[in-house]
Protein backbone atom coordinates (compact mmCIF):
# COMPACT_ATOMS: atom_id res chain seq x y z
CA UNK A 1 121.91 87.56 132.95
CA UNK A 2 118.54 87.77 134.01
CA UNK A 3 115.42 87.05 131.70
CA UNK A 4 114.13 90.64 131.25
CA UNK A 5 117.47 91.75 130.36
CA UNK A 6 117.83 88.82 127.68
CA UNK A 7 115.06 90.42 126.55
CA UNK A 8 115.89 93.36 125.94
CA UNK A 9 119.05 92.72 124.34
CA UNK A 10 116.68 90.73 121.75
CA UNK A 11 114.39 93.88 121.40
CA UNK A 12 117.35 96.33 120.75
CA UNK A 13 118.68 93.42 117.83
CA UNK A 14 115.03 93.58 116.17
CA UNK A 15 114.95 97.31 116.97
CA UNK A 16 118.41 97.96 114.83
CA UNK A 17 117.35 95.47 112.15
CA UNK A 18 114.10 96.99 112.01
CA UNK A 19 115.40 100.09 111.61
CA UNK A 20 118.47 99.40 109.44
CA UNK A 21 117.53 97.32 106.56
CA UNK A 22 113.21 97.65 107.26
CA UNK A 23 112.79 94.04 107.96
CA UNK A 24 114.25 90.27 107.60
CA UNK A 25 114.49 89.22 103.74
CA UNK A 26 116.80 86.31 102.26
CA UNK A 27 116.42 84.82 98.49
CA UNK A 28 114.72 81.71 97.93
CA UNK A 29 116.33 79.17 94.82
CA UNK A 30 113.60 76.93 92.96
CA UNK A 31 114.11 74.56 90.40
CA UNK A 32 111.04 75.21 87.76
CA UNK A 33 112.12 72.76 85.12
CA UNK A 34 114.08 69.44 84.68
CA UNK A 35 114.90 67.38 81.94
CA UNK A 36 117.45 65.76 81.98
CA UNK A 37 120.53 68.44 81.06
CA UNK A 38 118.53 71.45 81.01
CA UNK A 39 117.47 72.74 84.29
CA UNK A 40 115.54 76.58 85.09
CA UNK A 41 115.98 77.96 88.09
CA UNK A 42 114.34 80.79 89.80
CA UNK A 43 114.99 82.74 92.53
CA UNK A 44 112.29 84.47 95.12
CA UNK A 45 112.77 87.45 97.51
CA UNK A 46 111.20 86.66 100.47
CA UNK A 47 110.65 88.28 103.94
CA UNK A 48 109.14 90.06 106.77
CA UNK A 49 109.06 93.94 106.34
CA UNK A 50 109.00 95.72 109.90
CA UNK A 51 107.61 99.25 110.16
CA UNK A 52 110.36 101.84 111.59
CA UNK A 53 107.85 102.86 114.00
CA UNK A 54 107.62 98.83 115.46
CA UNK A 55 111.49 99.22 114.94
CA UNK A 56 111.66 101.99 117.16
CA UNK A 57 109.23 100.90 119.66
CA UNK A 58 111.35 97.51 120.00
CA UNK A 59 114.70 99.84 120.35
CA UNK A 60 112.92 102.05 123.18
CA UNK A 61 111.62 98.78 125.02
CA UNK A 62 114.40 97.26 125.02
CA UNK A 63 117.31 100.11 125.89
CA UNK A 64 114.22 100.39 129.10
CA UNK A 65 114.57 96.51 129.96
CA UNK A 66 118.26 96.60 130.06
CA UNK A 67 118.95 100.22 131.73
CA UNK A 68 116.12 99.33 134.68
CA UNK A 69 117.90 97.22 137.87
CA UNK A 70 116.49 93.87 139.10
CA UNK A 71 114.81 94.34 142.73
CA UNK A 72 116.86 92.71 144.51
CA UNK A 73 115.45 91.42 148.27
CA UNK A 74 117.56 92.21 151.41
């Protein structure tokens, strides 16, 4: 598999994540407090929120990276 088309198999992944759930996001667990036997916990949403037009974009440039043929010298 040549590079550009790697490529644009990794644009069309961020394009259908991008466009699916609007970005990356995963829960962070922190302890706040401990003494001894009692222990408080938190928890954090983090993430990167992708526009749907970025998502789209990717999508686009990458179905054009993978549909395009190598040149190939005679």
């Amino acid at each position: 598999m040549s590079p550009k088309r790697t490529i644009g198999a990794i644009l069309i992944v961020i394009g259908l994540v991008a466009l699916a759930w609007g970005g990356v996001f995963w829960t962070q667990n922190k302890k706040v407090v401990d003494l001894g036997a009692l222990e408080v916990h938190t928890q954090e949403r983090k993430g990167v929120a992708l526009p749907p037009a970025l998502g789209f974009a990717a999508l686009v440039g990458g179905i054009v990276l993978v549909a395009i043929p190598d040149r190939r010298r005679a």
